[in-house]
N, C-alpha and C. Protein backbone atom coordinates (compact mmCIF):
# COMPACT_ATOMS: atom_id res chain seq x y z
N UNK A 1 -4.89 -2.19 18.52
CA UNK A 1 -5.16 -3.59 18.82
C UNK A 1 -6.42 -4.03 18.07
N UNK A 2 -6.23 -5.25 18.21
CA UNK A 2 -7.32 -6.12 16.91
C UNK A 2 -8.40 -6.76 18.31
N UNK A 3 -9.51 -7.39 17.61
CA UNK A 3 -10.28 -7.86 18.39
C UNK A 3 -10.11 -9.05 19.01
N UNK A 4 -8.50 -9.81 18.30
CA UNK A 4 -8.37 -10.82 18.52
C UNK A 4 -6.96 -10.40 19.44
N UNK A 5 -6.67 -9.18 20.07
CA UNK A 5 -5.71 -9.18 21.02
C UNK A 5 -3.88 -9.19 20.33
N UNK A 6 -4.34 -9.50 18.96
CA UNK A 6 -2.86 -9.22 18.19
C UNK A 6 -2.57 -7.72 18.21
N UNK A 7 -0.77 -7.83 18.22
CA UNK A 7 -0.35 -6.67 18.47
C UNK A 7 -0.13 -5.96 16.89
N UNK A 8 -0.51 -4.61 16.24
CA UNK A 8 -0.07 -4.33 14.94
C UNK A 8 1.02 -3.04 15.39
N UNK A 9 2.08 -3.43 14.55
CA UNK A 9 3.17 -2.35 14.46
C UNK A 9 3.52 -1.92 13.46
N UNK A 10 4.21 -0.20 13.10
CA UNK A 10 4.79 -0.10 12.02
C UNK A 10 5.83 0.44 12.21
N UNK A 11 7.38 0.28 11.66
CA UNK A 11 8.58 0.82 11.72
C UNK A 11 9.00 1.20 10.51
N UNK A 12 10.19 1.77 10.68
CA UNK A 12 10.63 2.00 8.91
C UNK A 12 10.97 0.92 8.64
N UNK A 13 10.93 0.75 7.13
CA UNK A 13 11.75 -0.74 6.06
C UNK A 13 12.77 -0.54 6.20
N UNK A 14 13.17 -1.92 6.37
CA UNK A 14 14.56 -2.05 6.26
C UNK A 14 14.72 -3.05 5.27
N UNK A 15 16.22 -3.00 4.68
CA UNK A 15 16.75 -3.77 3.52
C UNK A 15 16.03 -5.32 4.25
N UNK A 16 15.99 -5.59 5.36
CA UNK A 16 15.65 -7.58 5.75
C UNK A 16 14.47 -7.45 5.53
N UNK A 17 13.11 -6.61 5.21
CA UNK A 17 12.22 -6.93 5.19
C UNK A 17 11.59 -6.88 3.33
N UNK A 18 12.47 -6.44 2.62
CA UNK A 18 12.32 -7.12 1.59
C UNK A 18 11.63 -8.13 0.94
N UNK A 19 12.59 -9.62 1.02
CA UNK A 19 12.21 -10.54 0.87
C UNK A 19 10.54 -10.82 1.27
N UNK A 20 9.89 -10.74 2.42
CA UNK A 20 8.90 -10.76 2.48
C UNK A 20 7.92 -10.50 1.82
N UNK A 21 8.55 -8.56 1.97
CA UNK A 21 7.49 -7.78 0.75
C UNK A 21 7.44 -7.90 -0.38
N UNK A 22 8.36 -8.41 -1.11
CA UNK A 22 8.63 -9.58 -2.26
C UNK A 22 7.66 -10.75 -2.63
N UNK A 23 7.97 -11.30 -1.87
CA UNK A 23 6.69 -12.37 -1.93
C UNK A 23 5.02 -12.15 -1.85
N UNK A 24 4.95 -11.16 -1.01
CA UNK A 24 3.76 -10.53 -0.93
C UNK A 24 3.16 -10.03 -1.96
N UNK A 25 3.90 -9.71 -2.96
CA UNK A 25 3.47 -8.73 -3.78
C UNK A 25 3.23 -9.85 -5.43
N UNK A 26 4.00 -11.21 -5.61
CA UNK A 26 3.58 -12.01 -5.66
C UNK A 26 1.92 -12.89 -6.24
N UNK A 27 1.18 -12.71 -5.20
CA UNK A 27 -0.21 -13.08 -5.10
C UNK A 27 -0.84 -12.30 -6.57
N UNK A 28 -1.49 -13.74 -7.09
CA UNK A 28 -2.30 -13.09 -8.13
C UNK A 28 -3.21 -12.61 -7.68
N UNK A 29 -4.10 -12.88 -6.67
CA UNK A 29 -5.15 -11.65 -6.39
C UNK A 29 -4.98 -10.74 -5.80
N UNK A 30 -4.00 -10.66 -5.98
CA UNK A 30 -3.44 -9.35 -4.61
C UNK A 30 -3.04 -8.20 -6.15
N UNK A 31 -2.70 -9.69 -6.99
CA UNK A 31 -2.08 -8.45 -8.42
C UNK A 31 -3.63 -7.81 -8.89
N UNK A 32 -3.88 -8.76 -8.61
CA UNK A 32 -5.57 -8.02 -9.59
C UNK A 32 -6.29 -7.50 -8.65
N UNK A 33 -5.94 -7.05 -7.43
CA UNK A 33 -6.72 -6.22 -6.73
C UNK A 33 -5.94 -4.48 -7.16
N UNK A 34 -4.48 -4.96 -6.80
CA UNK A 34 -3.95 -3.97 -7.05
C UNK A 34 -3.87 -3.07 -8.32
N UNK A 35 -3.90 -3.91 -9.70
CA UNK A 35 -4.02 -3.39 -10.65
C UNK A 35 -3.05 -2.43 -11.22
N UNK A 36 -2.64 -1.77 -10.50
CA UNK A 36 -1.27 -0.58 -11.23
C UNK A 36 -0.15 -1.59 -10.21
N UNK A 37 0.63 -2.30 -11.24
CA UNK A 37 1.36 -2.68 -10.54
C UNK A 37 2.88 -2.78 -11.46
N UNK A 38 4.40 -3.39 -11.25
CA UNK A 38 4.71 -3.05 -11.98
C UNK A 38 4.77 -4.52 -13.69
N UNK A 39 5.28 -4.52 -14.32
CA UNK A 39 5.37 -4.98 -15.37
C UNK A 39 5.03 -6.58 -14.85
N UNK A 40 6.21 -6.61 -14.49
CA UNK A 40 6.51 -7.90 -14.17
C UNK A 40 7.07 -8.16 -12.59
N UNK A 41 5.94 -8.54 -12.00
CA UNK A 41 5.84 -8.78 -10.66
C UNK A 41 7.01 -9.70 -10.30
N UNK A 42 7.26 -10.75 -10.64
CA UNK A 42 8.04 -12.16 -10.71
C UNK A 42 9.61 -11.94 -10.72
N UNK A 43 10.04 -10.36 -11.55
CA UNK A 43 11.54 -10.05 -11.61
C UNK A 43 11.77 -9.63 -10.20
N UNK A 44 12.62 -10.62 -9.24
CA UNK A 44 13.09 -10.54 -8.10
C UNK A 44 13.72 -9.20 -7.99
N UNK A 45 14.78 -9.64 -9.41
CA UNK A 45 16.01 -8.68 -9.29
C UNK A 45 15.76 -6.99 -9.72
N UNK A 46 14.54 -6.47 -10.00
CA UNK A 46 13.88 -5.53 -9.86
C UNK A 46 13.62 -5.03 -8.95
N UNK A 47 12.41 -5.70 -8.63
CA UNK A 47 11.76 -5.20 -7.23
C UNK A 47 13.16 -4.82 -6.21
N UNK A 48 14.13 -5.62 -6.32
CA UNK A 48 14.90 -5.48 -4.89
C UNK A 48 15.51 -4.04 -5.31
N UNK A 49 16.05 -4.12 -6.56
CA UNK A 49 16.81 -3.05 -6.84
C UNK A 49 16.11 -1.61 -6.50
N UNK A 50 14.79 -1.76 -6.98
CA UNK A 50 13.77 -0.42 -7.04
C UNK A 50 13.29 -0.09 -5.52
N UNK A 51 13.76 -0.97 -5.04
CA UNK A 51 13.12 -0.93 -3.63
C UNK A 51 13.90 -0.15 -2.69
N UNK A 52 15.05 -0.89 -2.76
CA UNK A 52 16.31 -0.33 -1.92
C UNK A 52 16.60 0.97 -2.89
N UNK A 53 16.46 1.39 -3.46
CA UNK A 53 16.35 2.65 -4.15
C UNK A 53 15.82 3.69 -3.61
N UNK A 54 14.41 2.84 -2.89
CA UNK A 54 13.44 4.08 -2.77
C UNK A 54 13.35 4.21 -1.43
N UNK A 55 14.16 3.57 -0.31
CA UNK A 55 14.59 2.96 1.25
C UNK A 55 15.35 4.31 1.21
N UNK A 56 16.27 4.69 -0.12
CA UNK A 56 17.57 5.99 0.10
C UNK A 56 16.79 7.10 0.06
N UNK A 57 15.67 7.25 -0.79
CA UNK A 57 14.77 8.34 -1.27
C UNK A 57 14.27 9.26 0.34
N UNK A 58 14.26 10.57 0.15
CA UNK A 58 14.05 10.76 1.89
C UNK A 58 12.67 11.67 1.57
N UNK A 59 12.07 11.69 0.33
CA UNK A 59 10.59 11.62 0.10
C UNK A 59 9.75 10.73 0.23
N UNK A 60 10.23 9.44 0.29
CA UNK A 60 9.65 8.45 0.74
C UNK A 60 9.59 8.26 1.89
N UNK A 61 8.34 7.92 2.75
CA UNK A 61 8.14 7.49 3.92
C UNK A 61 7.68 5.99 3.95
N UNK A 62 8.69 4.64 4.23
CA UNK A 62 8.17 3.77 3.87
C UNK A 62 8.22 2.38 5.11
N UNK A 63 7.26 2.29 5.36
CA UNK A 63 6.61 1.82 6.94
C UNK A 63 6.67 0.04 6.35
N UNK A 64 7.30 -0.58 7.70
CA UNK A 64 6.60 -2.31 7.34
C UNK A 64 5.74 -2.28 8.36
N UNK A 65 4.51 -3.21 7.90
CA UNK A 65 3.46 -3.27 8.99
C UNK A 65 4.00 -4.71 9.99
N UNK A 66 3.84 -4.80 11.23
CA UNK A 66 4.30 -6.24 11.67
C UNK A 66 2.95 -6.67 12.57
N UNK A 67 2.22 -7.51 12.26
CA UNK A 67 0.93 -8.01 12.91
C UNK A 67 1.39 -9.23 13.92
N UNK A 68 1.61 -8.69 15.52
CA UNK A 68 2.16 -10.13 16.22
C UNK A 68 3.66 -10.60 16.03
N UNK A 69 4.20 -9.38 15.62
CA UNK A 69 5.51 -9.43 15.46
C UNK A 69 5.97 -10.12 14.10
N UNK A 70 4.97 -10.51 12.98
CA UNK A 70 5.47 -11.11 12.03
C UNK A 70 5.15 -9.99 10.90
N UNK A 71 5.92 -9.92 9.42
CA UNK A 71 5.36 -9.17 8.85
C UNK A 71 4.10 -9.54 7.69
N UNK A 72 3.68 -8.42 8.02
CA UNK A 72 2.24 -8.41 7.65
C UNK A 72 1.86 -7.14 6.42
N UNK A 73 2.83 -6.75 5.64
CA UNK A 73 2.89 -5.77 4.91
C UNK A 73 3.45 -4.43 4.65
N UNK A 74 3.37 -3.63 3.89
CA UNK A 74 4.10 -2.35 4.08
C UNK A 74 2.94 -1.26 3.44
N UNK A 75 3.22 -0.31 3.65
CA UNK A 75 2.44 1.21 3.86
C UNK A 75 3.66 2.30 3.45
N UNK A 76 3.38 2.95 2.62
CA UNK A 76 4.21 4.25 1.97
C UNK A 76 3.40 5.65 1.68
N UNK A 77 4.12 6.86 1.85
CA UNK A 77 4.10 8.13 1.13
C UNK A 77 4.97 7.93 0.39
N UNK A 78 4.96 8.57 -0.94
CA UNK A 78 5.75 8.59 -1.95
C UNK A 78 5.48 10.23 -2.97
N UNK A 79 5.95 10.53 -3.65
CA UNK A 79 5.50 11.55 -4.60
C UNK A 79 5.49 11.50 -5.91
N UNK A 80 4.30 11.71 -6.88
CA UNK A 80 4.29 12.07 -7.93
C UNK A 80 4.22 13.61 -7.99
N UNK A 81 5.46 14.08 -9.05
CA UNK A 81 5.07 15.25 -9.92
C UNK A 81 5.03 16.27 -8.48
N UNK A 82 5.74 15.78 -7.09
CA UNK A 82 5.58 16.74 -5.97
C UNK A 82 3.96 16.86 -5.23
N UNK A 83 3.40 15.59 -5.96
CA UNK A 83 2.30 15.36 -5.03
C UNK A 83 2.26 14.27 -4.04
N UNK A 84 1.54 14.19 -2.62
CA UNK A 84 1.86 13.15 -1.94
C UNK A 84 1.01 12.16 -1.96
N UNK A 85 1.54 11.08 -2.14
CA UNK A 85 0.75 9.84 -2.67
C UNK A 85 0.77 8.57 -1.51
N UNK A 86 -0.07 7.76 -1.64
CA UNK A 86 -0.18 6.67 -0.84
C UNK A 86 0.01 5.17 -1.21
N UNK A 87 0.56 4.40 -0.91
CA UNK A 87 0.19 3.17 -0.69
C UNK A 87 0.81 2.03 0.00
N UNK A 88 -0.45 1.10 0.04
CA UNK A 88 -0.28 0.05 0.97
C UNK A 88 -0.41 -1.74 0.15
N UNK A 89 0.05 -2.33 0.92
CA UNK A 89 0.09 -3.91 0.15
C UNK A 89 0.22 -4.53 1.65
N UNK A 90 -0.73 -5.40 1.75
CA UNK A 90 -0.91 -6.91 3.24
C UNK A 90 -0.90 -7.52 2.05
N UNK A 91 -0.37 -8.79 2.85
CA UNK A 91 -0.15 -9.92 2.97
C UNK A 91 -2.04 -10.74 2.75
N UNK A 92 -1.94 -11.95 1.74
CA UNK A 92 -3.21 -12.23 1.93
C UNK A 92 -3.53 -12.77 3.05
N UNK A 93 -2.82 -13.86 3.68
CA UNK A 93 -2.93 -14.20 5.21
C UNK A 93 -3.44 -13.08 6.27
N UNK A 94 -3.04 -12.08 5.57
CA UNK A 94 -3.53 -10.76 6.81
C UNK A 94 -5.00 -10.33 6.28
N UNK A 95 -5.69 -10.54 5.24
CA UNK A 95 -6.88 -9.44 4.45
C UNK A 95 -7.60 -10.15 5.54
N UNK A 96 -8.72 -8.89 5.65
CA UNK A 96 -10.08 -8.66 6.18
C UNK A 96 -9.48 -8.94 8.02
N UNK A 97 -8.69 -8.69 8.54
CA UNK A 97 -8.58 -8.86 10.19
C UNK A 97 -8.13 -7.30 10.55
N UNK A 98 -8.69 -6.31 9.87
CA UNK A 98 -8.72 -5.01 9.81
C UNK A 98 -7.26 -4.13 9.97
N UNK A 99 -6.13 -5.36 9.34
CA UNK A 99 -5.29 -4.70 9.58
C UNK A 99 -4.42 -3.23 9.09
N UNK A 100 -4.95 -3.70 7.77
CA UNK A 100 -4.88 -2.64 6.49
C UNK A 100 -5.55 -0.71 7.49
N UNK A 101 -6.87 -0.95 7.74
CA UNK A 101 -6.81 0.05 8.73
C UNK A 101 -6.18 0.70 9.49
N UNK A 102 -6.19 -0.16 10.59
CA UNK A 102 -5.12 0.14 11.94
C UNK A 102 -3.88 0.94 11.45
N UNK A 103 -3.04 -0.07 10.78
CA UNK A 103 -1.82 0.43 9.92
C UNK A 103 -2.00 1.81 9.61
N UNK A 104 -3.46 2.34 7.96
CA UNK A 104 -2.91 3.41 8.02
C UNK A 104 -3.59 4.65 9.07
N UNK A 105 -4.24 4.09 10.12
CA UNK A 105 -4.61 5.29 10.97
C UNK A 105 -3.26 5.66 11.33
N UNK A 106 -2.44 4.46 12.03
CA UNK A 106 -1.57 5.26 12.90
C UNK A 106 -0.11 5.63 11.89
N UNK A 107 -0.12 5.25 10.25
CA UNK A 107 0.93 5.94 9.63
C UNK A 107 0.70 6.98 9.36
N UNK A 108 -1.11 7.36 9.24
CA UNK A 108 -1.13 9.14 8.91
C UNK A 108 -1.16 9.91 10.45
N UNK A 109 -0.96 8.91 11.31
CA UNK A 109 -0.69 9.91 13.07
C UNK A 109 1.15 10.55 12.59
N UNK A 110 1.76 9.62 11.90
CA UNK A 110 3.05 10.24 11.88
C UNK A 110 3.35 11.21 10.44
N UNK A 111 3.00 10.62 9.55
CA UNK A 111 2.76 11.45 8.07
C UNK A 111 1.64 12.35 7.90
N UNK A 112 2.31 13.55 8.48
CA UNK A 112 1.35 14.52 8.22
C UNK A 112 1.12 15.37 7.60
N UNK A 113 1.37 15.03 6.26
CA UNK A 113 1.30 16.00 5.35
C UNK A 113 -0.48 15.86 4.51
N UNK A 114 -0.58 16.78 3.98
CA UNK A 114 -2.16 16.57 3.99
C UNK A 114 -2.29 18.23 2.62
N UNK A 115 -2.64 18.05 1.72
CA UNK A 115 -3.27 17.05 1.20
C UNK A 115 -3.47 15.94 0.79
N UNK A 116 -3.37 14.06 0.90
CA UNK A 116 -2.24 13.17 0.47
C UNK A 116 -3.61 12.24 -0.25
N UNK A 117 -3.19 12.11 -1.42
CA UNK A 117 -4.34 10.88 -2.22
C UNK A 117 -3.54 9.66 -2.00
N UNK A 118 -4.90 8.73 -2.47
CA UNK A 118 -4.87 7.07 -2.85
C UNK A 118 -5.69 7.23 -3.68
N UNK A 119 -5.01 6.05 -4.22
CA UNK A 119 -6.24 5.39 -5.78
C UNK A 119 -6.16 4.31 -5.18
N UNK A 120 -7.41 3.59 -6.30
CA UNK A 120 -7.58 2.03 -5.91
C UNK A 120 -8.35 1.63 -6.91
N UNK A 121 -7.91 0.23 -7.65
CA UNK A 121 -8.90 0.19 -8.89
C UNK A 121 -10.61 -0.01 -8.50
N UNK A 122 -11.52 0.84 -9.27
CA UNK A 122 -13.01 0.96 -9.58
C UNK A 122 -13.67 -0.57 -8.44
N UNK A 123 -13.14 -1.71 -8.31
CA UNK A 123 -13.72 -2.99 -8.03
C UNK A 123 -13.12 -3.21 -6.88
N UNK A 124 -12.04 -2.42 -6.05
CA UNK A 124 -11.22 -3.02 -4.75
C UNK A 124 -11.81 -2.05 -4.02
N UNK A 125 -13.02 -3.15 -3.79
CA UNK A 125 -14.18 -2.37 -2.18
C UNK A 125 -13.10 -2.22 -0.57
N UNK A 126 -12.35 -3.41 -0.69
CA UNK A 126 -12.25 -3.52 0.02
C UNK A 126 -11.33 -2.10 0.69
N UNK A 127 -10.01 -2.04 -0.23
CA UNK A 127 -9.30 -0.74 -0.21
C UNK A 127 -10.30 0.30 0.01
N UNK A 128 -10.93 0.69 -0.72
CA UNK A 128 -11.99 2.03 -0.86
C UNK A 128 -12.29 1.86 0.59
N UNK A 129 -12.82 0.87 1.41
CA UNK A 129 -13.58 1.44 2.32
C UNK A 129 -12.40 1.78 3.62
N UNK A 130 -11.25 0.99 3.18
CA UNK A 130 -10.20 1.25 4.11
C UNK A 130 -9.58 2.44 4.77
N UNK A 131 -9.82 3.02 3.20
CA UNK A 131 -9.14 4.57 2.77
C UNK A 131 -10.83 5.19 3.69
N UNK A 132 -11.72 4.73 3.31
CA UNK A 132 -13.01 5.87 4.08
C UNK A 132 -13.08 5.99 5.58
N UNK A 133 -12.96 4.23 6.07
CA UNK A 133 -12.89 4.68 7.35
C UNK A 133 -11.62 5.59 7.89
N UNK A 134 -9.68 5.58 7.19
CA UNK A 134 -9.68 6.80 7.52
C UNK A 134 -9.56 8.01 7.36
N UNK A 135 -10.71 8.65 6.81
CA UNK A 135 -11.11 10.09 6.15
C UNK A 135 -11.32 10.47 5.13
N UNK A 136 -10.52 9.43 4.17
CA UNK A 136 -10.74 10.17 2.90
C UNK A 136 -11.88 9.67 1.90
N UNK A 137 -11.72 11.02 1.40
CA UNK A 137 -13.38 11.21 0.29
C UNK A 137 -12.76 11.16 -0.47
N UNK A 138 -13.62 10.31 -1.95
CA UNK A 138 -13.42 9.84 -3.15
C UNK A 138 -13.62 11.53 -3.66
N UNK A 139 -12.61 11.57 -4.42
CA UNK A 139 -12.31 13.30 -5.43
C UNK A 139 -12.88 12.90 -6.74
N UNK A 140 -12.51 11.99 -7.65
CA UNK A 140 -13.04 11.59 -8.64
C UNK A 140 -12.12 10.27 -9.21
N UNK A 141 -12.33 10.23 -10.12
CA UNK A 141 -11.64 8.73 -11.21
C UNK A 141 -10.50 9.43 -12.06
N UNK A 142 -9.88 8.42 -12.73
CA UNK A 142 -8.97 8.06 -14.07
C UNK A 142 -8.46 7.05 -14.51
N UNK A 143 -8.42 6.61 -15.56
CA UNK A 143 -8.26 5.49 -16.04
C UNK A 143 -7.02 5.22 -17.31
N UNK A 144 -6.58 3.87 -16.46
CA UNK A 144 -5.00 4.10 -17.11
C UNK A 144 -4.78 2.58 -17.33
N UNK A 145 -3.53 2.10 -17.94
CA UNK A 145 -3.61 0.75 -17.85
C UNK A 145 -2.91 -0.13 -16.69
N UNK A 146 -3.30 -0.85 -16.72
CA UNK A 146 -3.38 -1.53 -15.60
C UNK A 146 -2.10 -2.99 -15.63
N UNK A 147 -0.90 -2.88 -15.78
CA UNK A 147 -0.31 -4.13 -15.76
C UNK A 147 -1.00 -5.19 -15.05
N UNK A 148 -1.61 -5.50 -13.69
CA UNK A 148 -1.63 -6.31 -13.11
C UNK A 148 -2.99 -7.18 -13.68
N UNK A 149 -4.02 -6.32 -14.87
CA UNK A 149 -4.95 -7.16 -15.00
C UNK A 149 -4.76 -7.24 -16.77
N UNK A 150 -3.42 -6.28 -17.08
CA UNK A 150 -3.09 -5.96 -18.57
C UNK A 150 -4.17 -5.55 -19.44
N UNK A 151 -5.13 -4.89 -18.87
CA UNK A 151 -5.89 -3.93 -19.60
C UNK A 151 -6.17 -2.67 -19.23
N UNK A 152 -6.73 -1.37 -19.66
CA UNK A 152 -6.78 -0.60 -19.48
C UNK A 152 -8.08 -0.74 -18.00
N UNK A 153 -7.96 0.13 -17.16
CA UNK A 153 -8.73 -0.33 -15.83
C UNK A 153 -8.68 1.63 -14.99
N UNK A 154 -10.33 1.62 -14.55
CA UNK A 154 -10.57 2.60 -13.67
C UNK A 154 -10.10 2.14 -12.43
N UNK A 155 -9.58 3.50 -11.81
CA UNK A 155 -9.25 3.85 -10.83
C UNK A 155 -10.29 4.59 -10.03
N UNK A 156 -10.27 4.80 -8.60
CA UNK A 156 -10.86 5.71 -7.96
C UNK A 156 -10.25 6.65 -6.99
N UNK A 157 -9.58 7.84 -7.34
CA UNK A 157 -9.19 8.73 -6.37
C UNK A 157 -9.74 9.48 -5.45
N UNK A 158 -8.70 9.22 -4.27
CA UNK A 158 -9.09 9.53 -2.37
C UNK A 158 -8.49 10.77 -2.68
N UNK A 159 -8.70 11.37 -1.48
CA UNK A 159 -8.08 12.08 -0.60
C UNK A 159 -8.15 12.68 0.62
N UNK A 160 -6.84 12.83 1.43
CA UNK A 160 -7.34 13.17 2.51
C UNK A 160 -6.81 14.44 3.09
N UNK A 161 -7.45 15.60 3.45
CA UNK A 161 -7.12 16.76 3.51
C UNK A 161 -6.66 17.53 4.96
């Protein structure tokens, strides 16, 4: 619970919550926070395809957040290369009402696999501190390019053990 008495939930994605996370993803500052993002944010018919792709994937663990019963973002494990990876995307309507938190305390109460990183580009304080309050310590950097700001852009890698 939030300080303002809203309820935060997370369930698995389902194909209806899409559209949302679609739009969400959308936001130019949300693109330039995110920074590794994919090519072209705007191809509907992508995202849906890659999405519901990765809904079949049973390495994927992929959570919608619902703040007050509306949605308010999504939260994933995923794997690179058989490593377990993280990430999350709110809604800008949702930033700074600590929801991004909440969310992933109680998705790593169910995903428990551990060792599991996040990155976050060099300038997204806000992520970084998200990932600190829960647990994880910055391991080090790498720097790669960045579709969402189309230049090459540092990263900062978490982890949480």
């Amino acid at each position: 619970m939030t300080s303002t008495s809203k309820k935060i939930q997370l369930r698995k994605t389902t194909e209806t919550d899409l559209e949302t996370l679609f739009e969400f993803q959308l936001d130019e500052e949300g693109i330039y926070l995110a920074a590794f993002t994919s090519k072209d944010p705007s191809d509907k018919d992508y995202y849906m395809e890659r999405q519901k792709r990765f809904l079949k994937d049973k390495t994927i663990n992929a959570q919608t957040i619902f703040y007050d019963d509306e949605i308010a973002g999504s939260i994933a494990k995923f794997e690179i290369d058989g490593e377990p990876e993280l990430t999350y995307w709110i809604g800008r309507n949702y930033w700074n009402q600590g929801i991004a938190t909440f969310a992933l305390q109680e998705f790593l109460k169910t995903e428990a696999v551990r060792p599991i990183m996040g990155r976050t580009a060099f300038d997204n304080i806000g992520s970084q501190r998200v990932m600190e309050k829960c647990g994880f310590k910055k391991t080090g950097t790498d720097k790669g390019f960045a579709n969402g700001r189309g230049k090459e852009t540092e990263e900062f890698i978490y982890v949480l053990f």
